[in-house]
C-alpha atoms as a PDB file:
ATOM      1  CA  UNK A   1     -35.292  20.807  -7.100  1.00  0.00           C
ATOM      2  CA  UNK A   2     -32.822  17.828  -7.252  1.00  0.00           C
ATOM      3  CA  UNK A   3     -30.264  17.795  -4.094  1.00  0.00           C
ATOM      4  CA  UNK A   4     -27.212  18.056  -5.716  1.00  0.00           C
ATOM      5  CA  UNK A   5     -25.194  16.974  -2.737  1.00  0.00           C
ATOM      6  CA  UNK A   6     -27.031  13.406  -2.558  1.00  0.00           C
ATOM      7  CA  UNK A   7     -26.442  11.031  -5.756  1.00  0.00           C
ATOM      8  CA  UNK A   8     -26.956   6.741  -6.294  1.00  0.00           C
ATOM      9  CA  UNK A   9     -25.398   4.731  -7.487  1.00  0.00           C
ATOM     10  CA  UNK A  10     -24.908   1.168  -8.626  1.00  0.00           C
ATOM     11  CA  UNK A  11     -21.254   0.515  -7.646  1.00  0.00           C
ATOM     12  CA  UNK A  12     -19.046   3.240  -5.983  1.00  0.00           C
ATOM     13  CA  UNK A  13     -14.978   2.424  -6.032  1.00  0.00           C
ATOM     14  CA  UNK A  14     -13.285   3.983  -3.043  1.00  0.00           C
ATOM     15  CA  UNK A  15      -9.335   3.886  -3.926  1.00  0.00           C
ATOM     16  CA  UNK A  16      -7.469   4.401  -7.195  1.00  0.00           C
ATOM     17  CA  UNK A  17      -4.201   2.084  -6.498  1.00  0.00           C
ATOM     18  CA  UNK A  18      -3.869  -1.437  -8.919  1.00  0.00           C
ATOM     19  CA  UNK A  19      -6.978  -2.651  -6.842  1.00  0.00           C
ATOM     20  CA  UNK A  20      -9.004   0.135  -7.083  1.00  0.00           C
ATOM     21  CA  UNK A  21      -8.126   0.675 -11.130  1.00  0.00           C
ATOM     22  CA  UNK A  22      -8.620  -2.578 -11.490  1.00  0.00           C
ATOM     23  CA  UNK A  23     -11.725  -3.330  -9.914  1.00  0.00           C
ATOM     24  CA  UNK A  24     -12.883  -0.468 -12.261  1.00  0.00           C
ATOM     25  CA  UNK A  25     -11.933  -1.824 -15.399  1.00  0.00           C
ATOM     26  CA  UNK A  26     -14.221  -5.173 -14.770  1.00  0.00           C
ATOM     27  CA  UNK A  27     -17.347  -3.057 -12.966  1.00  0.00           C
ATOM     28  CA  UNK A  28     -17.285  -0.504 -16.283  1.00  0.00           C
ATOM     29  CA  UNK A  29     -17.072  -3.449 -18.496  1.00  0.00           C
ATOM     30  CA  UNK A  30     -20.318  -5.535 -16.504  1.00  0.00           C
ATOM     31  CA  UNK A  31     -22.130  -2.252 -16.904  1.00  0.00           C
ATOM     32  CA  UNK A  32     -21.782  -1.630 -12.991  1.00  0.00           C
ATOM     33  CA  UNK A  33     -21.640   2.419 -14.122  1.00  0.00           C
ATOM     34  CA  UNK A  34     -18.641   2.441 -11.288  1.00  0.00           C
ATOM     35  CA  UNK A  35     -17.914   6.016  -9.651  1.00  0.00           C
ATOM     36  CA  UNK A  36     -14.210   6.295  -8.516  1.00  0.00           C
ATOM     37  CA  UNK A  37     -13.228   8.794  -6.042  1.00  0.00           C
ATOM     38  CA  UNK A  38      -9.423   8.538  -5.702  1.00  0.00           C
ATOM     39  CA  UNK A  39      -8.652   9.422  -2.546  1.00  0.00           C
ATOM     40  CA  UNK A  40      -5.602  11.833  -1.221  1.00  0.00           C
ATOM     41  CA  UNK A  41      -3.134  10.319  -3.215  1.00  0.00           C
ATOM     42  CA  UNK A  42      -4.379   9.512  -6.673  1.00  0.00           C
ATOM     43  CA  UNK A  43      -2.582   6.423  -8.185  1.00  0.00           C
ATOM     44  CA  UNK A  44      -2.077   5.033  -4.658  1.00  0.00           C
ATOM     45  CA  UNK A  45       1.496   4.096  -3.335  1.00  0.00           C
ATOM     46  CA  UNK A  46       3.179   3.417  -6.514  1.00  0.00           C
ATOM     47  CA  UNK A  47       2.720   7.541  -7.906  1.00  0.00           C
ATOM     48  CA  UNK A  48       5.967   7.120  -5.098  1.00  0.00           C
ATOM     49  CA  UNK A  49       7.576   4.362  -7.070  1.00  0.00           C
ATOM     50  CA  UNK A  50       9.805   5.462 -10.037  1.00  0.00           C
ATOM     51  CA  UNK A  51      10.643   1.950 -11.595  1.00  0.00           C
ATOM     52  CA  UNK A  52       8.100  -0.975 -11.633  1.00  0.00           C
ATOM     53  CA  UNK A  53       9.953  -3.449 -12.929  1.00  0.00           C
ATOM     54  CA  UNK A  54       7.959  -6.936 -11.605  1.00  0.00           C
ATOM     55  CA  UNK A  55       4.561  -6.100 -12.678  1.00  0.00           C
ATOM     56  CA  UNK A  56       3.578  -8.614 -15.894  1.00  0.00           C
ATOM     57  CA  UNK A  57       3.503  -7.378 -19.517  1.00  0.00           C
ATOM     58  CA  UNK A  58       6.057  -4.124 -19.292  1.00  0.00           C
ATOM     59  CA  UNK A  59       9.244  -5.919 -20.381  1.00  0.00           C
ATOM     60  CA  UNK A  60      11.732  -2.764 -20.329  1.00  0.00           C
ATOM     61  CA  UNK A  61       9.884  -1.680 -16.709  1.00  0.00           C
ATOM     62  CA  UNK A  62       7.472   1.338 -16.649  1.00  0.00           C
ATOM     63  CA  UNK A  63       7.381   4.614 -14.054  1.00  0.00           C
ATOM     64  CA  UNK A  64       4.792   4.108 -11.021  1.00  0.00           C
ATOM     65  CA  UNK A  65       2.568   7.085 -11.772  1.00  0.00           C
ATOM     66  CA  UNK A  66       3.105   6.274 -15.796  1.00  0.00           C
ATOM     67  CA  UNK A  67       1.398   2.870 -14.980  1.00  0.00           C
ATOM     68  CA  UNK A  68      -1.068   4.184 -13.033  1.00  0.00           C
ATOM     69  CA  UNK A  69      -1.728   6.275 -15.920  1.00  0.00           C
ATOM     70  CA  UNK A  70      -2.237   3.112 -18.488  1.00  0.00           C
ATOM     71  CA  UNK A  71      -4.965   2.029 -15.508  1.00  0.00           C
ATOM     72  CA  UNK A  72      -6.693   5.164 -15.173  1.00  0.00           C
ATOM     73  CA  UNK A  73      -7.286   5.911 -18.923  1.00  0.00           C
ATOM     74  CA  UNK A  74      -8.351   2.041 -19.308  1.00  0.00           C
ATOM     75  CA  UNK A  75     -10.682   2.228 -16.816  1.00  0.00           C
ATOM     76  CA  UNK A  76     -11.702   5.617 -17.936  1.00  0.00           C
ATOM     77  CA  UNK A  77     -12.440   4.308 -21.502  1.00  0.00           C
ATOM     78  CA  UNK A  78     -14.838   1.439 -20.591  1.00  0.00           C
ATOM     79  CA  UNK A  79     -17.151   4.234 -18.408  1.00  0.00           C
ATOM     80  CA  UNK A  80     -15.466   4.730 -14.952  1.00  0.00           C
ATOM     81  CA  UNK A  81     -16.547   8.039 -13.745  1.00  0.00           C
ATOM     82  CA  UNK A  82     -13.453   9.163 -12.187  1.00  0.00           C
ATOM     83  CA  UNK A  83     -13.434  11.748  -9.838  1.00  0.00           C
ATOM     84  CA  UNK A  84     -11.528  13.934  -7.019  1.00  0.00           C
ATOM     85  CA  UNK A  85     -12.395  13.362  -3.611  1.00  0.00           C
ATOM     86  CA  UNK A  86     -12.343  11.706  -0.400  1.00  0.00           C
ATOM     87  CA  UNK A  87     -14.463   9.644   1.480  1.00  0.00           C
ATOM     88  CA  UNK A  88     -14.729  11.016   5.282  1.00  0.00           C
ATOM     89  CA  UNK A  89     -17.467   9.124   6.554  1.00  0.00           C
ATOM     90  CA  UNK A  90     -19.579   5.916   5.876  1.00  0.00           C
ATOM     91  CA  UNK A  91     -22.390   4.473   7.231  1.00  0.00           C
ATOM     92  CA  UNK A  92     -23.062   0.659   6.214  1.00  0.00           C
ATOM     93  CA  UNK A  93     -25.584   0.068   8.892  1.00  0.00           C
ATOM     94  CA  UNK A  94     -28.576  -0.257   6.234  1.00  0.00           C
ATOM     95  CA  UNK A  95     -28.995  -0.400   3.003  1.00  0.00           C
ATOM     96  CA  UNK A  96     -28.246   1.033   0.497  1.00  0.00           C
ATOM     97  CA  UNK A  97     -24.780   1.914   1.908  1.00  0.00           C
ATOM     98  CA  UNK A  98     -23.622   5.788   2.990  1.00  0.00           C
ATOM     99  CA  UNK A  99     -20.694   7.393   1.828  1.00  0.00           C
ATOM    100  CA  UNK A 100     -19.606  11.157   2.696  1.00  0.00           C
ATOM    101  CA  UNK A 101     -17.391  12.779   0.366  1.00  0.00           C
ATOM    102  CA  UNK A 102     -15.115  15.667   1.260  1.00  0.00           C
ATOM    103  CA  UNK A 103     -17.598  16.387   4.251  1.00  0.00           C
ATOM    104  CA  UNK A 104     -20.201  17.198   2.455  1.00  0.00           C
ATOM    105  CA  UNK A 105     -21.478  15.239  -0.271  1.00  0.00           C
ATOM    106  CA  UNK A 106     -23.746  11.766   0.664  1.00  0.00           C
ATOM    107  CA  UNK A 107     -23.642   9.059  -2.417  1.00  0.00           C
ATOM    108  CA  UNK A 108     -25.713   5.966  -1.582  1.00  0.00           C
ATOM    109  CA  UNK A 109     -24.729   2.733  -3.290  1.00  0.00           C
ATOM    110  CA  UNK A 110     -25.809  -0.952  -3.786  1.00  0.00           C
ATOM    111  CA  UNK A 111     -22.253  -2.472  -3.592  1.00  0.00           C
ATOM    112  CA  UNK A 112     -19.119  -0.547  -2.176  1.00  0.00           C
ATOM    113  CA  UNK A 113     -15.959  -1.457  -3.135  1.00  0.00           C
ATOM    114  CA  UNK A 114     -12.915  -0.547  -0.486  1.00  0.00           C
ATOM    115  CA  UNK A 115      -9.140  -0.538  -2.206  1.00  0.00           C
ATOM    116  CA  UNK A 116      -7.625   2.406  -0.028  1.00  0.00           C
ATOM    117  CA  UNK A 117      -4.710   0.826   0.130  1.00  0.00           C
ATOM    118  CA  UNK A 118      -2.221   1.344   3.273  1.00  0.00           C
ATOM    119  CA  UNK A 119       0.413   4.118   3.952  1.00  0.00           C
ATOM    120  CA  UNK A 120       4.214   2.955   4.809  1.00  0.00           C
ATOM    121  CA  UNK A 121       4.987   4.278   8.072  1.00  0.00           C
ATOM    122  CA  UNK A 122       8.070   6.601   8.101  1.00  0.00           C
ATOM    123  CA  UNK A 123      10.629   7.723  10.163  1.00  0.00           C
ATOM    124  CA  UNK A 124       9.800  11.476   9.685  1.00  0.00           C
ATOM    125  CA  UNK A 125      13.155  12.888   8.537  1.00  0.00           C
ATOM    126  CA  UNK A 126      13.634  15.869   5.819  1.00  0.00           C
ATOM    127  CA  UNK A 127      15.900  13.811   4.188  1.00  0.00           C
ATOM    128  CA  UNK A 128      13.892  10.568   3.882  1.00  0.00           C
ATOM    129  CA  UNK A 129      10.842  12.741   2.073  1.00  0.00           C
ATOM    130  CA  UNK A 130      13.498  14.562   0.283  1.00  0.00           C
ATOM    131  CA  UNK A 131      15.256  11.440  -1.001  1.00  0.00           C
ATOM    132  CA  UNK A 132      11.989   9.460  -1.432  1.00  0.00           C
ATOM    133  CA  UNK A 133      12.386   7.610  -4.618  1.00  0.00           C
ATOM    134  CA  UNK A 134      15.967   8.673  -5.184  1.00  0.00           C
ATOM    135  CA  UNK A 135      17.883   5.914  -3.034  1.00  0.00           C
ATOM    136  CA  UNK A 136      15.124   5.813   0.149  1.00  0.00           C
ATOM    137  CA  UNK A 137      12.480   3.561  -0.381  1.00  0.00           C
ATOM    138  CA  UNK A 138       9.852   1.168   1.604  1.00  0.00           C
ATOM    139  CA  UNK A 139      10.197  -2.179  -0.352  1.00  0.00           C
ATOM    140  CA  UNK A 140      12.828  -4.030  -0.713  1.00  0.00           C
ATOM    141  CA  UNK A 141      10.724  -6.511  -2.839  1.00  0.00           C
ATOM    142  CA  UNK A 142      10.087  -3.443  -5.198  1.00  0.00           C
ATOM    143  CA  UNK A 143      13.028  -1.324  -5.227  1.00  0.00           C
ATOM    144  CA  UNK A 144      15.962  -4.526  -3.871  1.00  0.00           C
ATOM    145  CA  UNK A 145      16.835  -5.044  -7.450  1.00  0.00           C
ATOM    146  CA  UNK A 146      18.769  -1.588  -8.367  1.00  0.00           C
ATOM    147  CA  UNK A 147      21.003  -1.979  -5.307  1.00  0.00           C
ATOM    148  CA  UNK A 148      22.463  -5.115  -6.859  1.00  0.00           C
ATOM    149  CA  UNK A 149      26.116  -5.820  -5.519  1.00  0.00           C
ATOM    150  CA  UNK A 150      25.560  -2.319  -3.262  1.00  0.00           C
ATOM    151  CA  UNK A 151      25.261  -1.615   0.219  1.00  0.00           C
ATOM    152  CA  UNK A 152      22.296  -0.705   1.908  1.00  0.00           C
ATOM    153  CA  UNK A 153      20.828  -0.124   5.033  1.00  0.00           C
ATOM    154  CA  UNK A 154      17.353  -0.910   6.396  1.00  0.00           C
ATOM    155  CA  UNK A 155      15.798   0.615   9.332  1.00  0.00           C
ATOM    156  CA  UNK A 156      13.008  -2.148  11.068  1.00  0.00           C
ATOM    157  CA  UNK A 157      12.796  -4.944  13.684  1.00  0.00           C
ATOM    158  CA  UNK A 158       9.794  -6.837  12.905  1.00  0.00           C
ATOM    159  CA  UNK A 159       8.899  -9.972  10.723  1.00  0.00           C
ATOM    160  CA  UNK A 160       8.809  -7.832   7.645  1.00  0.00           C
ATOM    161  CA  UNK A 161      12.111  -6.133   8.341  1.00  0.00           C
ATOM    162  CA  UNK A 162      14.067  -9.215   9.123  1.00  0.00           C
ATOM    163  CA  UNK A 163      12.414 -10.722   5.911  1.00  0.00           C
ATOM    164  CA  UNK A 164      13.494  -7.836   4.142  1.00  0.00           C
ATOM    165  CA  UNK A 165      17.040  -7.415   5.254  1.00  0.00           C
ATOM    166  CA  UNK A 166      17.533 -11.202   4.320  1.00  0.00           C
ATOM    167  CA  UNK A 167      15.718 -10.182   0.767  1.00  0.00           C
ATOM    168  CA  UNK A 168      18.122  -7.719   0.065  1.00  0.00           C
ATOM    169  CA  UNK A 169      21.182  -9.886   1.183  1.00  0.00           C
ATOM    170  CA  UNK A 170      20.569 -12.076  -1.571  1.00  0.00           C
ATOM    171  CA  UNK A 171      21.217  -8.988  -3.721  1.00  0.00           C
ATOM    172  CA  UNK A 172      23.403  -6.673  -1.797  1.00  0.00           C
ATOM    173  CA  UNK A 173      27.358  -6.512  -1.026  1.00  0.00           C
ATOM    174  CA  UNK A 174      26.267  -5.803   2.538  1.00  0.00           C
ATOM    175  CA  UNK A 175      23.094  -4.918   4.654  1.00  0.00           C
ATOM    176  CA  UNK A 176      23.209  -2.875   7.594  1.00  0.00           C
ATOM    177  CA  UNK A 177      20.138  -3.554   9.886  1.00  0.00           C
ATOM    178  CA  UNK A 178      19.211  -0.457  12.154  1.00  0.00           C
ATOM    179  CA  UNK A 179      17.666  -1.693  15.445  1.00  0.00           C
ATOM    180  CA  UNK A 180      16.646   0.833  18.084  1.00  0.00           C
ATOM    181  CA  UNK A 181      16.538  -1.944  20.826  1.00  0.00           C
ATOM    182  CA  UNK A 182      18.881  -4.189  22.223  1.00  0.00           C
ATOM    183  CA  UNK A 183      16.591  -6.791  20.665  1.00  0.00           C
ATOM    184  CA  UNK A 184      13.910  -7.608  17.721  1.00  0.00           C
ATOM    185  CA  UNK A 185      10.634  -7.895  17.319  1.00  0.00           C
ATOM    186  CA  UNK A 186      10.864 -10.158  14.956  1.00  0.00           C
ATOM    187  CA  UNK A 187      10.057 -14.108  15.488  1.00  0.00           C
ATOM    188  CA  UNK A 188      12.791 -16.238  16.731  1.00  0.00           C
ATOM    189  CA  UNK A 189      13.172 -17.863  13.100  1.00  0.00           C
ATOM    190  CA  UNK A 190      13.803 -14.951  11.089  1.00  0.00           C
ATOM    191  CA  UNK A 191      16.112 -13.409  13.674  1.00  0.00           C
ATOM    192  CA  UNK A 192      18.434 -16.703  13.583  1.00  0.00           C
ATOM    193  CA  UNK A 193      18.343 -15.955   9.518  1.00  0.00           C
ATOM    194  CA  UNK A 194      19.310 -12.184  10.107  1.00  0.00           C
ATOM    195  CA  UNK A 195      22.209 -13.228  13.045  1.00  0.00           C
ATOM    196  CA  UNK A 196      23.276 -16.239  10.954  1.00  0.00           C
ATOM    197  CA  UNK A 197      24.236 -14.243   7.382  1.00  0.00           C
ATOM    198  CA  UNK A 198      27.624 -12.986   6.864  1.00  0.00           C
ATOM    199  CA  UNK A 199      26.400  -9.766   4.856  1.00  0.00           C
ATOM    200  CA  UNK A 200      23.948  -8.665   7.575  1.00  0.00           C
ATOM    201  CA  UNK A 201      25.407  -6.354  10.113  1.00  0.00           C
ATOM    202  CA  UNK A 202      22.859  -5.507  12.587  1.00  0.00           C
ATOM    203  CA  UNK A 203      23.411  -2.339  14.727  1.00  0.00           C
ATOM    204  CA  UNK A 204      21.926  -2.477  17.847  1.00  0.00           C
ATOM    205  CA  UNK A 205      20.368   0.546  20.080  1.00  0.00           C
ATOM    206  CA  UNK A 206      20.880   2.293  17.067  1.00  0.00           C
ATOM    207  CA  UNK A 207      18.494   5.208  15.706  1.00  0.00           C
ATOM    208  CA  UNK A 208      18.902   7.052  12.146  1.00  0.00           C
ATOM    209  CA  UNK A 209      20.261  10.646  12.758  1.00  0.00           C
ATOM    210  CA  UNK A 210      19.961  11.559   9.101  1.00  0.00           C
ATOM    211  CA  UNK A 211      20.400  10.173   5.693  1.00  0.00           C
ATOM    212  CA  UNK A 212      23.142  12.263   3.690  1.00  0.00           C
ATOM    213  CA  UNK A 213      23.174  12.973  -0.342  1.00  0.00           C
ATOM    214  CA  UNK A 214      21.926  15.808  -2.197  1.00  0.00           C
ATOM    215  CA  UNK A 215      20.434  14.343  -5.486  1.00  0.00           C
ATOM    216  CA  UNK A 216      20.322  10.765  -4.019  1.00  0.00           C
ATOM    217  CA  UNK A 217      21.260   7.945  -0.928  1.00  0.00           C
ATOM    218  CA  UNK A 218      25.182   8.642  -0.071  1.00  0.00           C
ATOM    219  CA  UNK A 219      25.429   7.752   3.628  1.00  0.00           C
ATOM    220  CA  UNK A 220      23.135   7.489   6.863  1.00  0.00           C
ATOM    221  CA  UNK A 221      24.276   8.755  10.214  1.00  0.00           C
ATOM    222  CA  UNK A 222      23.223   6.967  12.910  1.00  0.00           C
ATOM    223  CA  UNK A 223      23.486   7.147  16.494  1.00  0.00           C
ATOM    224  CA  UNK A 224      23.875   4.850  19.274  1.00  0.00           C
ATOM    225  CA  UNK A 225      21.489   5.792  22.086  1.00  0.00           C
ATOM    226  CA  UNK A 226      23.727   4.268  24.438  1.00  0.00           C
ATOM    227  CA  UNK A 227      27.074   5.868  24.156  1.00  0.00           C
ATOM    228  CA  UNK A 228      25.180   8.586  22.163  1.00  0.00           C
ATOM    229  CA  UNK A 229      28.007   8.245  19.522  1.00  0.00           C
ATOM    230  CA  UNK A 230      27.283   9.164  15.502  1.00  0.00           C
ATOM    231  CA  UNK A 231      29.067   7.754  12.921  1.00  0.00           C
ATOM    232  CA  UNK A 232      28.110   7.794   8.909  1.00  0.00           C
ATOM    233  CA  UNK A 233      27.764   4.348   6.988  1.00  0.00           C
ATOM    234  CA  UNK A 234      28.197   5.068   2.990  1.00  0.00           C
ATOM    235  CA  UNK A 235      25.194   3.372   1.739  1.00  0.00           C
ATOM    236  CA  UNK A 236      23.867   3.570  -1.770  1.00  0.00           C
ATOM    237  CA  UNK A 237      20.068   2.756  -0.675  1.00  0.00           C
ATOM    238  CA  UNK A 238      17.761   3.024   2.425  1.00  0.00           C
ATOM    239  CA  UNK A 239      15.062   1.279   3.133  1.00  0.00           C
ATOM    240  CA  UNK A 240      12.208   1.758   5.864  1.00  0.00           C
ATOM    241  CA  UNK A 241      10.532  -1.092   7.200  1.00  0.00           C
ATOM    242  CA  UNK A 242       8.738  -0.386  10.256  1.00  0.00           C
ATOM    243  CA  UNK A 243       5.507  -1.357   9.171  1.00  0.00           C
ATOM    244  CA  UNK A 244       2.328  -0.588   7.282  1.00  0.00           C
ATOM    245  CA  UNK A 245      -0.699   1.127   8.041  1.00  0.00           C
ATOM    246  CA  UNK A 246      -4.076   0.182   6.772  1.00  0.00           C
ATOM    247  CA  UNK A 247      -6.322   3.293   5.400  1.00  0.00           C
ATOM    248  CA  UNK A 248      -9.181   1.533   6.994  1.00  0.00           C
ATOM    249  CA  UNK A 249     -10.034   4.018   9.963  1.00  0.00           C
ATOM    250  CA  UNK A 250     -13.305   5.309   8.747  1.00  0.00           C
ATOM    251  CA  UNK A 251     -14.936   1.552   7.862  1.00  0.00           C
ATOM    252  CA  UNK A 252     -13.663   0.104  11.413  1.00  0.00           C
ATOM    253  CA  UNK A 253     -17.434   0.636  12.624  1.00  0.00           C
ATOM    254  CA  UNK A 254     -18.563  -1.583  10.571  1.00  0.00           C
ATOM    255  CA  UNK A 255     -16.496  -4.071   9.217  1.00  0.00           C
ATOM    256  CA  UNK A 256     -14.301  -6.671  10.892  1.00  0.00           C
ATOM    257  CA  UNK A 257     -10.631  -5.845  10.930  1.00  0.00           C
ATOM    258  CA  UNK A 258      -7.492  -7.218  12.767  1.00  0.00           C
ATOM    259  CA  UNK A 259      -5.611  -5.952  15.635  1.00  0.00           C
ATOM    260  CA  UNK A 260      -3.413  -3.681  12.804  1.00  0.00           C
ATOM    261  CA  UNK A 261      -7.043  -2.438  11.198  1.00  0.00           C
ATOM    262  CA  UNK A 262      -6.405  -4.536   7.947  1.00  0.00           C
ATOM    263  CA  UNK A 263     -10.419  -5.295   6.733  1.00  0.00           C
ATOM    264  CA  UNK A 264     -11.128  -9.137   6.784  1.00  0.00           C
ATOM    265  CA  UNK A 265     -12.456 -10.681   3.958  1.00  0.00           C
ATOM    266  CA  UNK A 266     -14.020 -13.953   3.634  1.00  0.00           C
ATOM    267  CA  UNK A 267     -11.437 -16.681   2.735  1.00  0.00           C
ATOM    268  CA  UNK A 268     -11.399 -16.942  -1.056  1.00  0.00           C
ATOM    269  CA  UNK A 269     -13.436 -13.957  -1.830  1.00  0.00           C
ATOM    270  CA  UNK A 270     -13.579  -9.944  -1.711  1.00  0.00           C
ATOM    271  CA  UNK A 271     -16.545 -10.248   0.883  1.00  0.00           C
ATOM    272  CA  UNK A 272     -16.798  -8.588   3.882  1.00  0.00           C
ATOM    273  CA  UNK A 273     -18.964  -8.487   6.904  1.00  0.00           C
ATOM    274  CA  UNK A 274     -21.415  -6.527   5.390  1.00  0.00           C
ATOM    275  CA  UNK A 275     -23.474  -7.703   2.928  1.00  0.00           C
ATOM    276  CA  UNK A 276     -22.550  -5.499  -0.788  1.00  0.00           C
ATOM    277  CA  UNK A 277     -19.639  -4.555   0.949  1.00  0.00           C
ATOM    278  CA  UNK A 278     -15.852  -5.541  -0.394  1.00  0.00           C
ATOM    279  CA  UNK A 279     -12.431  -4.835   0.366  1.00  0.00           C
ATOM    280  CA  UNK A 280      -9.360  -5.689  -2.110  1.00  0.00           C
ATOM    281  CA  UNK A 281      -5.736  -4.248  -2.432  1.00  0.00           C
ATOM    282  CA  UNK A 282      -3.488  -3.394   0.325  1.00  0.00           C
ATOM    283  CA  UNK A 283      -6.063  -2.711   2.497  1.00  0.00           C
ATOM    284  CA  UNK A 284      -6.815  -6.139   3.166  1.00  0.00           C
ATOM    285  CA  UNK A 285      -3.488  -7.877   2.552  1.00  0.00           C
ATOM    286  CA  UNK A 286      -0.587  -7.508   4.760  1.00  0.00           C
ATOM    287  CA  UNK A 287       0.875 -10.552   3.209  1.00  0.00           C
ATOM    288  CA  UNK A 288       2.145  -9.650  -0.023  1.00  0.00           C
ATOM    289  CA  UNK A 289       1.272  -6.290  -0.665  1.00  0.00           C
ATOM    290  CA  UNK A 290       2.463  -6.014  -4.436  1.00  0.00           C
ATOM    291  CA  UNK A 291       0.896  -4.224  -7.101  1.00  0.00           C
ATOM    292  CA  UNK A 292       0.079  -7.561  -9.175  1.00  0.00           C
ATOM    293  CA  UNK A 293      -1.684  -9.283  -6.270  1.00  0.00           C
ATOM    294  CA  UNK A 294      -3.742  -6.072  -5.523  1.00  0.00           C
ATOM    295  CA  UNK A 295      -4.639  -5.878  -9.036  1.00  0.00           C
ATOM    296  CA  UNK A 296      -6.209  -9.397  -8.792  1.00  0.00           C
ATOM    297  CA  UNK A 297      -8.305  -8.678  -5.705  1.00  0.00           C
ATOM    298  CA  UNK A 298      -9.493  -6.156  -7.218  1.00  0.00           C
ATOM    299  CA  UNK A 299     -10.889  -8.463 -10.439  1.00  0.00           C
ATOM    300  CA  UNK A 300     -11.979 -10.128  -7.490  1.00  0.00           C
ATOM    301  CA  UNK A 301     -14.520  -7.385  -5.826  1.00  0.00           C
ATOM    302  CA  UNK A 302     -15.635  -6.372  -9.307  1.00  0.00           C
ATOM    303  CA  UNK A 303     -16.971  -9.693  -9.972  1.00  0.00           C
ATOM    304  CA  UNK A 304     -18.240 -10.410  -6.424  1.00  0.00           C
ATOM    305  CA  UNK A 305     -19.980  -7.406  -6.785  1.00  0.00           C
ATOM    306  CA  UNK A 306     -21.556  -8.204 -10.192  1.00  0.00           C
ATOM    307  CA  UNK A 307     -22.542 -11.587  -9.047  1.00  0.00           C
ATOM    308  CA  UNK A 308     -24.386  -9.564  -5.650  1.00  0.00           C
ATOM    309  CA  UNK A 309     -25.886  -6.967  -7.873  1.00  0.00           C
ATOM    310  CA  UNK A 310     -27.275  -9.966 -10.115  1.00  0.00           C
ATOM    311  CA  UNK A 311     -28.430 -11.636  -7.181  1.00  0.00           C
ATOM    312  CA  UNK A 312     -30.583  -8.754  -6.171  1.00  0.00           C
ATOM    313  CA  UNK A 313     -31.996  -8.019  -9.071  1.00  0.00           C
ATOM    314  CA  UNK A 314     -33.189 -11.495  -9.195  1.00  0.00           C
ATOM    315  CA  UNK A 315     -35.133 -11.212  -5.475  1.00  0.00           C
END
């Protein structure tokens, strides 16, 4: 009798964000026979985006999860086999490569294609989940746009959050930057660019207490953890920028990653480490980290994978 909890395939997608979608769409259309499982959050991070307004050929904007729709049924119609699950464990020391779904279920595969995407790393207030998409958000290069002539307020001190608080001052009335230290992390350049503009305010050993509205963003109370002092700033959006985290734990094993656990890839190419083996989408790009440029790694892997599959065929 067949094992039912063992299965092969050709070319296994792990991920369903822009990457993973798209990485679909070319494998079904090479006749890869791709298998999709989609992870714990189906769509990826923009099902948490209402407005996608910078993403080519939607000209009046489109809804985050109605996008990831469009992708889902496109992939779908070219043969994607897309499915519910999670991948738990792998095992990429031979070949062909191990994946454990949900615990329980091993599927084998000649190529593996990674686009788990990363998870923005939040503050852990009821009120930021509660307002998540309604004025509280966790790009500024996504979401800067509807705060247009606004104020804001951005909670970070790294690279990202300096570059972001500079982003949105090209937008906003005024930016309040929430620092917990008496310093930044960020590199001496883009802290002289944060000091240096007049619509920055940067508040110093200061920590966010709450962030006030009912139906969306009307003020964040924040507290000095000096004098231990509140006050509320009447802010219209709120952005969290205190970093990204790759969903790369259960591949570390085996592939190389950096200090942060983003996957390297070859310069150039989807390729990892392993041999069959590629990584596209946030999961490998803490650069730009936008919904287009995952989408194009993810043409990427599909057609690194196609070439790989051709080239063992031909051995």
């Amino acid at each position: 009798m067949e094992n039912t909890n063992s299965e092969h395939v050709k070319c296994l997608i792990i991920g369903s964000g822009p990457a993973g979608y798209t990485a679909a769409i070319y494998a079904a259309r090479a006749n890869m026979q791709p298998v999709m499982y989609q992870g714990l959050q189906p769509g990826g991070q923009l099902t948490i985006t209402n407005d996608v307004e910078n993403f080519p050929g939607y000209p009046d904007g489109v809804m985050g999860p109605a996008m990831m729709e469009d992708l889902k049924n496109q992939a779908a119609r070219f043969g994607t086999d897309v499915r519910y699950g999670l991948a738990t464990a792998v095992d990429f020391s031979g070949h062909p490569h191990q994946v454990t779904i949900d615990e329980h279920k091993t599927i084998t595969a000649d190529t593996v294609i990674i686009a788990t995407g990363a998870s923005a790393k939040w503050l852990g207030l009821e009120s930021e989940a509660r307002l998540n998409g309604s004025g509280v958000s966790a790009c500024a290069v996504c979401d800067g746009f509807f705060y247009r002539g606004k104020e804001v307020a951005i909670v970070g001190a790294g690279d990202t959050a300096a570059e972001e608080a500079t982003y949105l001052a090209n937008l906003c009335s005024k930016v309040y930057m929430i620092v917990r230290k008496g310093e930044m992390r960020a590199s001496k350049i883009m802290q002289k660019r944060v000091v240096d503009n007049p619509k920055i305010e940067v508040l110093w050993n200061t920590v966010t207490d709450e962030i006030l509205g009912e139906h969306a963003v009307e003020a964040v109370r924040v507290k000095n953890t000096m004098t231990h002092e509140t006050r509320e700033i009447p802010v219209e959006g709120f952005f969290v920028a205190i970093g990204h985290e790759p969903n790369s734990k259960i591949f570390q094993p085996f592939l190389h990653h950096d200090e942060q656990g983003y996957l390297k890839t070859i310069p150039g190419s989807s390729k990892t480490n392993v041999d069959g083996v590629f990584a596209c989408g946030d999961v490998q790009d803490y650069t730009y980290r936008q919904a287009v440029t995952a989408a194009g790694t993810g043409c990427m892997a599909a057609l690194d994978a196609e070439r790989y599959l051709a080239a063992l065929g031909e051995h």
